[in-house]
N, C-alpha and C. Protein backbone atom coordinates (compact mmCIF):
# COMPACT_ATOMS: atom_id res chain seq x y z
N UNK A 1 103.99 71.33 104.14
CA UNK A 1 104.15 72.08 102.91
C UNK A 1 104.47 73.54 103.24
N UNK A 2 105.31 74.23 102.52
CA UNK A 2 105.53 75.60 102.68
C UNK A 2 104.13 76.45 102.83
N UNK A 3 103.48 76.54 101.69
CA UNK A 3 102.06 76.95 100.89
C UNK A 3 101.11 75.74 100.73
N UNK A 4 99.92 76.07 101.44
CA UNK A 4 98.62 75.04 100.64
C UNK A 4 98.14 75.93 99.93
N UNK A 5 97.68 76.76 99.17
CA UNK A 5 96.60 77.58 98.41
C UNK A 5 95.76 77.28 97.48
N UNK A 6 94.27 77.00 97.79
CA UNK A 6 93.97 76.37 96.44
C UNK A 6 92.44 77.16 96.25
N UNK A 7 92.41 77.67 95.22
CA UNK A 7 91.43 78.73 94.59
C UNK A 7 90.46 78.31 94.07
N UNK A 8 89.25 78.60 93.78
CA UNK A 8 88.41 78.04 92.55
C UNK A 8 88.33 78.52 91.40
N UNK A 9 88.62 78.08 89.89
CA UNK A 9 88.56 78.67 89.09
C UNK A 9 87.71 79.69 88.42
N UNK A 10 86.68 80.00 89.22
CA UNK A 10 85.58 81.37 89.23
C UNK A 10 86.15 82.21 90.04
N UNK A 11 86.60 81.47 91.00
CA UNK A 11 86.73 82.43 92.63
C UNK A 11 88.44 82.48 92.85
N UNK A 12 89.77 82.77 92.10
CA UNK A 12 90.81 82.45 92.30
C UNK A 12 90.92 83.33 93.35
N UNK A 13 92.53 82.32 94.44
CA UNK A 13 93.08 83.11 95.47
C UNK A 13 93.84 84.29 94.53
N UNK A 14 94.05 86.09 95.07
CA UNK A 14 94.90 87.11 93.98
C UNK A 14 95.36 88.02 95.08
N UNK A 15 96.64 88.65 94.49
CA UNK A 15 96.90 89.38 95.14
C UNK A 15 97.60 89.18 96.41
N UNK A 16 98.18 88.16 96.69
CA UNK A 16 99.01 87.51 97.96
C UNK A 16 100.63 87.96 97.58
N UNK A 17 101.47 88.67 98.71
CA UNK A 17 102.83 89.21 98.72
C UNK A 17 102.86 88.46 99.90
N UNK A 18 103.93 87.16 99.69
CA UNK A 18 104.83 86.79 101.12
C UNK A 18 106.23 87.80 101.09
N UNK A 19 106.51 88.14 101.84
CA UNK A 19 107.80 89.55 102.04
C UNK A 19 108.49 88.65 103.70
N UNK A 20 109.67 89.06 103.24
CA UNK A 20 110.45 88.28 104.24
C UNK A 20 110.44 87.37 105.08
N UNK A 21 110.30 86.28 104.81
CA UNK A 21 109.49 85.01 105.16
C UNK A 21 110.96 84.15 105.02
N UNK A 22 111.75 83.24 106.41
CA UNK A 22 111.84 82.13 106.50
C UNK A 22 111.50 80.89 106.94
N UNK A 23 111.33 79.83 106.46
CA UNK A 23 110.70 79.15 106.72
C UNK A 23 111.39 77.45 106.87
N UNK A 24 111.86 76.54 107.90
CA UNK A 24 112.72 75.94 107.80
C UNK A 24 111.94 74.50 108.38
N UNK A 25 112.61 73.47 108.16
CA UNK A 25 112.35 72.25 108.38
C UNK A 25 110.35 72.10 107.61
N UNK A 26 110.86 72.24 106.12
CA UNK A 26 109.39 72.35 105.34
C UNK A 26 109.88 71.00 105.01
N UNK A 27 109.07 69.92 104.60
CA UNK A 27 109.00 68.85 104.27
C UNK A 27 108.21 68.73 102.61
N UNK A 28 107.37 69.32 102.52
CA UNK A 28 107.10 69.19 101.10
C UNK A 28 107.09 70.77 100.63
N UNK A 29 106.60 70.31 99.01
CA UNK A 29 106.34 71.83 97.71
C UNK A 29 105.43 72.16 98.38
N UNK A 30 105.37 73.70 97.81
CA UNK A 30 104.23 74.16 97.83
C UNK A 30 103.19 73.81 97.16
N UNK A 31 102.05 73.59 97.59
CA UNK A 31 100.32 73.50 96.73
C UNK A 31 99.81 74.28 96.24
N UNK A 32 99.84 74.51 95.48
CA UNK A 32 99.01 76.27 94.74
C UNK A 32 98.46 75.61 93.79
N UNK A 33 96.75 75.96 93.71
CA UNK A 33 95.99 75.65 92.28
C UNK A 33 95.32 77.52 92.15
N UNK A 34 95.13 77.80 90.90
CA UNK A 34 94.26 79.18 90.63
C UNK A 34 94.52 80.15 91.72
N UNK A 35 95.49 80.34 91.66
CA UNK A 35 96.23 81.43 92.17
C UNK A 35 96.61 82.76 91.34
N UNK A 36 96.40 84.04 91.43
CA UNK A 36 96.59 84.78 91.33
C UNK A 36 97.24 85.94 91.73
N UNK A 37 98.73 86.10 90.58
CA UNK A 37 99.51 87.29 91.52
C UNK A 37 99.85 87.25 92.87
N UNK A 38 100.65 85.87 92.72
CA UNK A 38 101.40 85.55 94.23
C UNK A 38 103.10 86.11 94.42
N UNK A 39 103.23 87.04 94.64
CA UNK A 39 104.72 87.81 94.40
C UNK A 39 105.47 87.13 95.66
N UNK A 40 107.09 86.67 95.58
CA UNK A 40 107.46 86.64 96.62
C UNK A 40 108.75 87.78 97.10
N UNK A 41 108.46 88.48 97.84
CA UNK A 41 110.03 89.23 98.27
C UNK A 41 110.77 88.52 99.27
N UNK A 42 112.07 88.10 99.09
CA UNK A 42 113.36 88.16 100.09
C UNK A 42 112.23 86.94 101.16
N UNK A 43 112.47 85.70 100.51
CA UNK A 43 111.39 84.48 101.29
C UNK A 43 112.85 83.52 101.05
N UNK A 44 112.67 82.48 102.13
CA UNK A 44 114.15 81.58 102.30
C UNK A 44 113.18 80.19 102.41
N UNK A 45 113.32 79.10 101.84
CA UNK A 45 113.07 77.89 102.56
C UNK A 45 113.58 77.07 102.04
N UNK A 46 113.75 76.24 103.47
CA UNK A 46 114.86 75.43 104.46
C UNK A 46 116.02 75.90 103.48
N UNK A 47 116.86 76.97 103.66
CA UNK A 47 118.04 77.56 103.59
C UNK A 47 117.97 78.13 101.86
N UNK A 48 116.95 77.65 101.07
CA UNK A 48 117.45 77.96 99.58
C UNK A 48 116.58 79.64 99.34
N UNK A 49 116.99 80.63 98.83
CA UNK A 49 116.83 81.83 98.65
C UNK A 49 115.43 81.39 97.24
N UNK A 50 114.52 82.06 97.52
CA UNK A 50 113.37 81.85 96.23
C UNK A 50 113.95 83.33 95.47
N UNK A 51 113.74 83.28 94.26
CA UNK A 51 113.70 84.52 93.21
C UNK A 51 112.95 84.84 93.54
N UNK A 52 112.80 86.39 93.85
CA UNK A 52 111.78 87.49 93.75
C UNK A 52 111.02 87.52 92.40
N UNK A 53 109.53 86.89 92.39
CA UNK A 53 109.03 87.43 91.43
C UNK A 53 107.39 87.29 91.86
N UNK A 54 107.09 87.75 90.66
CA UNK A 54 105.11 87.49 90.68
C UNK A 54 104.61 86.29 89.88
N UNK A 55 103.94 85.34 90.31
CA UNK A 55 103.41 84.04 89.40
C UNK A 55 101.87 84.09 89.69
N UNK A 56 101.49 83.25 88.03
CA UNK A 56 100.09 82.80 88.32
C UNK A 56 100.35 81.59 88.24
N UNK A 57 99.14 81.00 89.01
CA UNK A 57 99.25 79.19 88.61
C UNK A 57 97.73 78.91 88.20
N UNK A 58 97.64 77.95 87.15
CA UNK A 58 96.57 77.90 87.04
C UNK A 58 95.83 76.37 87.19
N UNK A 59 94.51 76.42 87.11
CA UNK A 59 94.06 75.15 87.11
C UNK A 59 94.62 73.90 88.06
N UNK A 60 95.67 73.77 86.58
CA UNK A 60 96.29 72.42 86.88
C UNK A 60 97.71 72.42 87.66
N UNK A 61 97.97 73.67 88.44
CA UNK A 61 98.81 73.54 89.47
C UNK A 61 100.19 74.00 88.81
N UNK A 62 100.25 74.54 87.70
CA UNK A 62 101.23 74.82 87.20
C UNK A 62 101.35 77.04 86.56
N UNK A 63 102.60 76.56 86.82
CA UNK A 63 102.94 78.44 86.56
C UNK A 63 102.50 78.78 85.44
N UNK A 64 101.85 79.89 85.13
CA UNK A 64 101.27 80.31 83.44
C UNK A 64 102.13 81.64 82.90
């Protein structure tokens, strides 16, 4: 997986910036549960460019 991250919903992972990060021969998604303010800058994997932005994910593994 690119990302495992998985938070507790009292205790979320926050505040994580990956910044220029490639990353190649990834085989699966990323895992993110209760995550907080995960920004990515100028990050590549296996060749596809990610949008620069900031996400939460919550709970159920999905962007809020």
């Amino acid at each position: 997986n690119a990302f495992f991250l998985k938070g507790f919903e009292d205790a979320p992972i926050e505040n994580i910036v990956f910044r220029d990060m490639v990353l190649d021969g990834v085989k699966g998604d990323a895992e993110m549960i209760n995550v907080n303010n995960l920004t990515y800058e100028n990050v590549t994997i296996n060749g596809k460019k990610v949008d620069n932005k900031t996400v939460c994910i919550g709970p159920d593994g999905k962007e809020r």
